[in-house]
N, C-alpha and C. Protein backbone atom coordinates (compact mmCIF):
# COMPACT_ATOMS: atom_id res chain seq x y z
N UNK A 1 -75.40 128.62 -9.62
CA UNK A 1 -75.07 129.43 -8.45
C UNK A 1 -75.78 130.78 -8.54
N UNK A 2 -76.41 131.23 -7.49
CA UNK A 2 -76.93 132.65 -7.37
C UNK A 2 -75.87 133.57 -6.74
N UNK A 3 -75.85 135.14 -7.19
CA UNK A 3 -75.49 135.65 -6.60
C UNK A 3 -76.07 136.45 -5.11
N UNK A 4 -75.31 137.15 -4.37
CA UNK A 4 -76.07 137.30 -3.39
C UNK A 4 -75.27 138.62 -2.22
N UNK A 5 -75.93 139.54 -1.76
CA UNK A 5 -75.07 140.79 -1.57
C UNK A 5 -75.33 140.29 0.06
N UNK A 6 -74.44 140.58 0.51
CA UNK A 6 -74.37 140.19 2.69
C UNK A 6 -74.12 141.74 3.29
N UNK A 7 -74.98 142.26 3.83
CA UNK A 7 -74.26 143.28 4.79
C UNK A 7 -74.13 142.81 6.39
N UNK A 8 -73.14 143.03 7.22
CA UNK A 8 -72.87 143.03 8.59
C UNK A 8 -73.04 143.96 9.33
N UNK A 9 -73.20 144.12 10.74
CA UNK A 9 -73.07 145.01 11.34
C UNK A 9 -72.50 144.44 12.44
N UNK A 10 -71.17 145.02 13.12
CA UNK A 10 -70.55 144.24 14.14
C UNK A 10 -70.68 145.28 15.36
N UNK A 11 -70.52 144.66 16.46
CA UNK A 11 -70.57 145.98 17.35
C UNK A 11 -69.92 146.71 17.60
N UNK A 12 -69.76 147.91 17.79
CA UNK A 12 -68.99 149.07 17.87
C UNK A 12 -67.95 148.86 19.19
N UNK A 13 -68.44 148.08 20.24
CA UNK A 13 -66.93 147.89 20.66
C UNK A 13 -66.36 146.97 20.79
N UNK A 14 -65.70 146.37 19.87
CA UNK A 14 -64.95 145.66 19.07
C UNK A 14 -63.96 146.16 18.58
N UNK A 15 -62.59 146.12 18.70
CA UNK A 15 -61.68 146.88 17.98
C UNK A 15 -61.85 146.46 16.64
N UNK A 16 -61.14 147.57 15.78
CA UNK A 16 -61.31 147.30 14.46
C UNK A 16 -60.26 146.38 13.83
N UNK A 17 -59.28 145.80 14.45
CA UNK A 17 -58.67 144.73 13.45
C UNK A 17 -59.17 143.17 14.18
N UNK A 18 -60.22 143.65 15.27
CA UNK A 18 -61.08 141.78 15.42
C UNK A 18 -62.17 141.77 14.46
N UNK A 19 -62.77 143.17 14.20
CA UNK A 19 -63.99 143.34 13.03
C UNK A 19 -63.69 142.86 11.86
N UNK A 20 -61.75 142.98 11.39
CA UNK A 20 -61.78 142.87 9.62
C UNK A 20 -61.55 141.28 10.01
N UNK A 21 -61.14 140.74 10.82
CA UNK A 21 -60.55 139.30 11.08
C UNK A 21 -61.73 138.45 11.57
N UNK A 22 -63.31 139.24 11.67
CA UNK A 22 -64.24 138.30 12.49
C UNK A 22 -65.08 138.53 10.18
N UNK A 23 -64.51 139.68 9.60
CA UNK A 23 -65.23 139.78 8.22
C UNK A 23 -64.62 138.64 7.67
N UNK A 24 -63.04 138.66 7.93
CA UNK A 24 -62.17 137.32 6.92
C UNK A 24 -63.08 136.09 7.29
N UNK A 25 -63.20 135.82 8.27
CA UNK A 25 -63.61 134.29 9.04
C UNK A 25 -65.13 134.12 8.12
N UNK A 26 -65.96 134.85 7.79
CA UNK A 26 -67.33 135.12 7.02
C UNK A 26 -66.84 134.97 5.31
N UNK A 27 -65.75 135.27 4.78
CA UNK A 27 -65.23 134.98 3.75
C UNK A 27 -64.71 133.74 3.65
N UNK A 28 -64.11 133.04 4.47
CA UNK A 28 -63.43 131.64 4.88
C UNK A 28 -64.47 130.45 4.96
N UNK A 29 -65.29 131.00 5.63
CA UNK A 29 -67.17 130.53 5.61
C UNK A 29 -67.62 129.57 4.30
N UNK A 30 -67.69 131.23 3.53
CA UNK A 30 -68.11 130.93 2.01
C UNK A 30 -67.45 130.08 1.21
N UNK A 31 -66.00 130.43 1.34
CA UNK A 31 -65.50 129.96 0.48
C UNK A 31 -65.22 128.36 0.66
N UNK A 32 -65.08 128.38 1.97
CA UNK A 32 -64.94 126.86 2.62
C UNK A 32 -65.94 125.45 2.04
N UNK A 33 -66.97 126.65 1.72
CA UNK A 33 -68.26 125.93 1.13
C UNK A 33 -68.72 125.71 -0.04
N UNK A 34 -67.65 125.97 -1.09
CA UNK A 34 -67.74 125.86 -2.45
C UNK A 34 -67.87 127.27 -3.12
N UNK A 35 -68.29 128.43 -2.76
CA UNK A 35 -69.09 129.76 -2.74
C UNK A 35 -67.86 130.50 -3.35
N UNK A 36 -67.72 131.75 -3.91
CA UNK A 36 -67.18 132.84 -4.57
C UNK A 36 -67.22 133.90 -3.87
N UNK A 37 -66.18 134.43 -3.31
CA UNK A 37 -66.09 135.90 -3.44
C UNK A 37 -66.08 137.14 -4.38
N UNK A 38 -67.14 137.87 -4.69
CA UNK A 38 -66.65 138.29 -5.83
C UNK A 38 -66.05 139.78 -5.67
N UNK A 39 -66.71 140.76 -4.29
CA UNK A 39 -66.02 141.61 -3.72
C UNK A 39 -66.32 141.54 -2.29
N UNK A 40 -65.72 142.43 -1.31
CA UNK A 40 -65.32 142.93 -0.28
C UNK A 40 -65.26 144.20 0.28
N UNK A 41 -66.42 144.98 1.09
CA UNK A 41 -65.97 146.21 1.37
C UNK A 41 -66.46 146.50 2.59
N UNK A 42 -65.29 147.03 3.35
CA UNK A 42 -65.30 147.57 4.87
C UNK A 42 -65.34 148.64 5.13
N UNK A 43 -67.03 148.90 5.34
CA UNK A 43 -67.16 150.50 5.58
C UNK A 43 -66.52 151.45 6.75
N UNK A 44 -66.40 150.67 8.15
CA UNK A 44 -65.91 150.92 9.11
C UNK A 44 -67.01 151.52 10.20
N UNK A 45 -66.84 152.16 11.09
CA UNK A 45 -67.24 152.58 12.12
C UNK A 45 -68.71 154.11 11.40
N UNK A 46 -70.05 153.29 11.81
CA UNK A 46 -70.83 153.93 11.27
C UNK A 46 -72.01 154.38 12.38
N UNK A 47 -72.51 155.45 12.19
CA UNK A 47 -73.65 155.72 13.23
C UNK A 47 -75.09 155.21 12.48
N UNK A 48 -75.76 154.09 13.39
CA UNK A 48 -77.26 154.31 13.30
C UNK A 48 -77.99 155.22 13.04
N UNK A 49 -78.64 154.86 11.88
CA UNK A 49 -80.16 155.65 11.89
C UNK A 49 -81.05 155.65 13.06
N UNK A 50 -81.26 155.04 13.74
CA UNK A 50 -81.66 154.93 15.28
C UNK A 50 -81.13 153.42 15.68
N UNK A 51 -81.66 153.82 17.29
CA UNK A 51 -80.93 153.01 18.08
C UNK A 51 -81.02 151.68 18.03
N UNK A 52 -80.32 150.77 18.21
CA UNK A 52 -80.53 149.32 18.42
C UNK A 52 -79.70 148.09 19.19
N UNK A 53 -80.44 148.11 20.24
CA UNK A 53 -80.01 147.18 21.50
C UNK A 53 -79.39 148.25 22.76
N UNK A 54 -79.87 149.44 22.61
CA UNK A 54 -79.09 150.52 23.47
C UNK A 54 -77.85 150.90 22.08
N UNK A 55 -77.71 151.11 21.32
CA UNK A 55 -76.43 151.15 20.56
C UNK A 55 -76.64 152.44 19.53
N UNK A 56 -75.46 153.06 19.28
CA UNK A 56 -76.04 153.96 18.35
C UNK A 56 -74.97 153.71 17.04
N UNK A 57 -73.86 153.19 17.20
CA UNK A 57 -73.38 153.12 15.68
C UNK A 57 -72.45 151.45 15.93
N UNK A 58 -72.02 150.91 14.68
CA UNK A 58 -71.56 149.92 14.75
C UNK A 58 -70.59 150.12 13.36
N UNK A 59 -70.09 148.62 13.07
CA UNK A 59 -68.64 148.68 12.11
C UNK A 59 -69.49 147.81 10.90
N UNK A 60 -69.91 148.15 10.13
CA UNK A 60 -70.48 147.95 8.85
C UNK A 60 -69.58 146.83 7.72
N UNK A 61 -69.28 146.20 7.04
CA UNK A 61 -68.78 145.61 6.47
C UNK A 61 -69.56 144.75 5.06
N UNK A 62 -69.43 144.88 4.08
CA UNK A 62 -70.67 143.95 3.07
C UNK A 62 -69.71 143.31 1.82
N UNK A 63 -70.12 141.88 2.01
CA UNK A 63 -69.52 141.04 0.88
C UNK A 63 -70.84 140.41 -0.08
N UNK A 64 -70.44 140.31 -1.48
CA UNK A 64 -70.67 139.97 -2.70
C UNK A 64 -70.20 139.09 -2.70
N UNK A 65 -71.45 138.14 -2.77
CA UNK A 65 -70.45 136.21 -3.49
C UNK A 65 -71.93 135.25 -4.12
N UNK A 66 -71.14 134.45 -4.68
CA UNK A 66 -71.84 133.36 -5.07
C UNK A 66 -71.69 132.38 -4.67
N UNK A 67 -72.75 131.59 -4.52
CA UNK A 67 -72.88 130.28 -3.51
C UNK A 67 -74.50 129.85 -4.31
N UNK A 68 -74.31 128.73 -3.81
CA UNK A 68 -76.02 127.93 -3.76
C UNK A 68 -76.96 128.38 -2.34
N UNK A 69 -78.15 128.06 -2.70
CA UNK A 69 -79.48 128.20 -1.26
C UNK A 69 -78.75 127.64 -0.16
N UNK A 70 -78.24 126.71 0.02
CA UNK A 70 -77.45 125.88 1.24
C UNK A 70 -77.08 126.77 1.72
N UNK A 71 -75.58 127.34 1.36
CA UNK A 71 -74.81 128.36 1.81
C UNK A 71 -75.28 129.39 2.33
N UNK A 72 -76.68 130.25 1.83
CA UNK A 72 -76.94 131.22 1.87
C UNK A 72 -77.62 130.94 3.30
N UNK A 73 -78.12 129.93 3.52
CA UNK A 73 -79.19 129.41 4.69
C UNK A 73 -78.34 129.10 6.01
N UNK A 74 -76.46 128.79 5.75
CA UNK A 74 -75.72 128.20 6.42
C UNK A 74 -75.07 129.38 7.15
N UNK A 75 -74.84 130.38 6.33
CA UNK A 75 -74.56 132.04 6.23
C UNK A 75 -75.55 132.78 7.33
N UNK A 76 -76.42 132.33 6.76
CA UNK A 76 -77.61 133.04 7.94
C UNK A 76 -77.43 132.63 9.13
N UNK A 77 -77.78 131.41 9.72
CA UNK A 77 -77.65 130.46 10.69
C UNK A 77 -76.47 131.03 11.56
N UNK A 78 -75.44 131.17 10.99
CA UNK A 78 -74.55 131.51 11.93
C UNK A 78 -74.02 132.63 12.11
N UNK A 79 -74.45 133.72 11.54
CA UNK A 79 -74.49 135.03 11.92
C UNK A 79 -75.80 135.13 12.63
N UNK A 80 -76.50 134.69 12.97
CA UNK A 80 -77.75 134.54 13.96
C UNK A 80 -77.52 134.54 15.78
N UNK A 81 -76.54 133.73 15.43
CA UNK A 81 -75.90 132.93 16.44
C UNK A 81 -74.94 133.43 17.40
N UNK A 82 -73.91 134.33 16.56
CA UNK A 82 -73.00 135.40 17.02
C UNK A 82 -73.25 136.52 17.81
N UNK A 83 -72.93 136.80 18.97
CA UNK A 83 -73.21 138.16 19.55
C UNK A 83 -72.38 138.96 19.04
N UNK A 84 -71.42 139.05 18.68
CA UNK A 84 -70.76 139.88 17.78
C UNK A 84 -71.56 140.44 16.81
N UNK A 85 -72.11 140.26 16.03
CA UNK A 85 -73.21 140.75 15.19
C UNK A 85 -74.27 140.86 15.83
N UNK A 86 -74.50 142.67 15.19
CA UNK A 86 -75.82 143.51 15.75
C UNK A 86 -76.89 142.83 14.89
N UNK A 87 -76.86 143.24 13.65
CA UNK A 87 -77.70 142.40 12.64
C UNK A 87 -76.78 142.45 11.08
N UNK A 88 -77.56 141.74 10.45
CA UNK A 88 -77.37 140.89 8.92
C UNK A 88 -78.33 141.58 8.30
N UNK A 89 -77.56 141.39 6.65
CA UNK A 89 -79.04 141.13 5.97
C UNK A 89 -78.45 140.35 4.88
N UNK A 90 -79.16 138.83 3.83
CA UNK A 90 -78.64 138.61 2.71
C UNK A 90 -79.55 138.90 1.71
N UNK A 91 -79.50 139.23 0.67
CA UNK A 91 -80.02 140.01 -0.74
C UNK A 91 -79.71 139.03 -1.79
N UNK A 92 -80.54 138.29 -2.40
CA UNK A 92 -80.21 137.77 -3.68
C UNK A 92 -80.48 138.72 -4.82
N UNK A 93 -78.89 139.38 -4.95
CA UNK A 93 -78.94 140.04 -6.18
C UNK A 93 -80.02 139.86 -7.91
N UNK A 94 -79.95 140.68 -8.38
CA UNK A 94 -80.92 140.17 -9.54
C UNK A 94 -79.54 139.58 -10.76
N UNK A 95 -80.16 138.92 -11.62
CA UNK A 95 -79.47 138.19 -12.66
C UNK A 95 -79.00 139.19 -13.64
């Protein structure tokens, strides 16, 4: 299993207890899939470095887990997909 760092960005108007409950459902994801949580942290309501999509800040959120390439590819795929999410990024941590 690799490890692997996820940041989110959800959109800013979104209340904030559909943001921690749309982060759980991304943890439920992983784990659903054989994968590890290993932490969890919800930055909250953050302003852009510049703009994006007309937008200037959004609700930040980034989980730490382990999973296989599958997961990580399955992870992507469907945060792609979501309009709820501004953008992603996944990071395969170093060893």
């Amino acid at each position: 299993m690799r490890s692997y760092e996820l940041m989110v960005i959800h959109r800013y108007d979104m209340a904030e207890p559909d943001v921690r409950s749309a982060v759980a459902e991304i943890e439920k994801a992983i784990t659903d899939r054989d994968g590890s949580i290993k932490e969890s942290d919800f930055w909250g309501k953050r302003r852009f470095a510049y703009e994006i999509d007309h937008m200037h800040e959004g609700y930040y959120s980034v989980i730490v887990f382990d999973g296989d390439v599958e997961l990580q590819d399955t992870i992507h795929r469907s945060l792609s997909l979501l309009d709820s999410v501004v953008r992603h990024k996944i990071i395969r941590k170093a060893a």
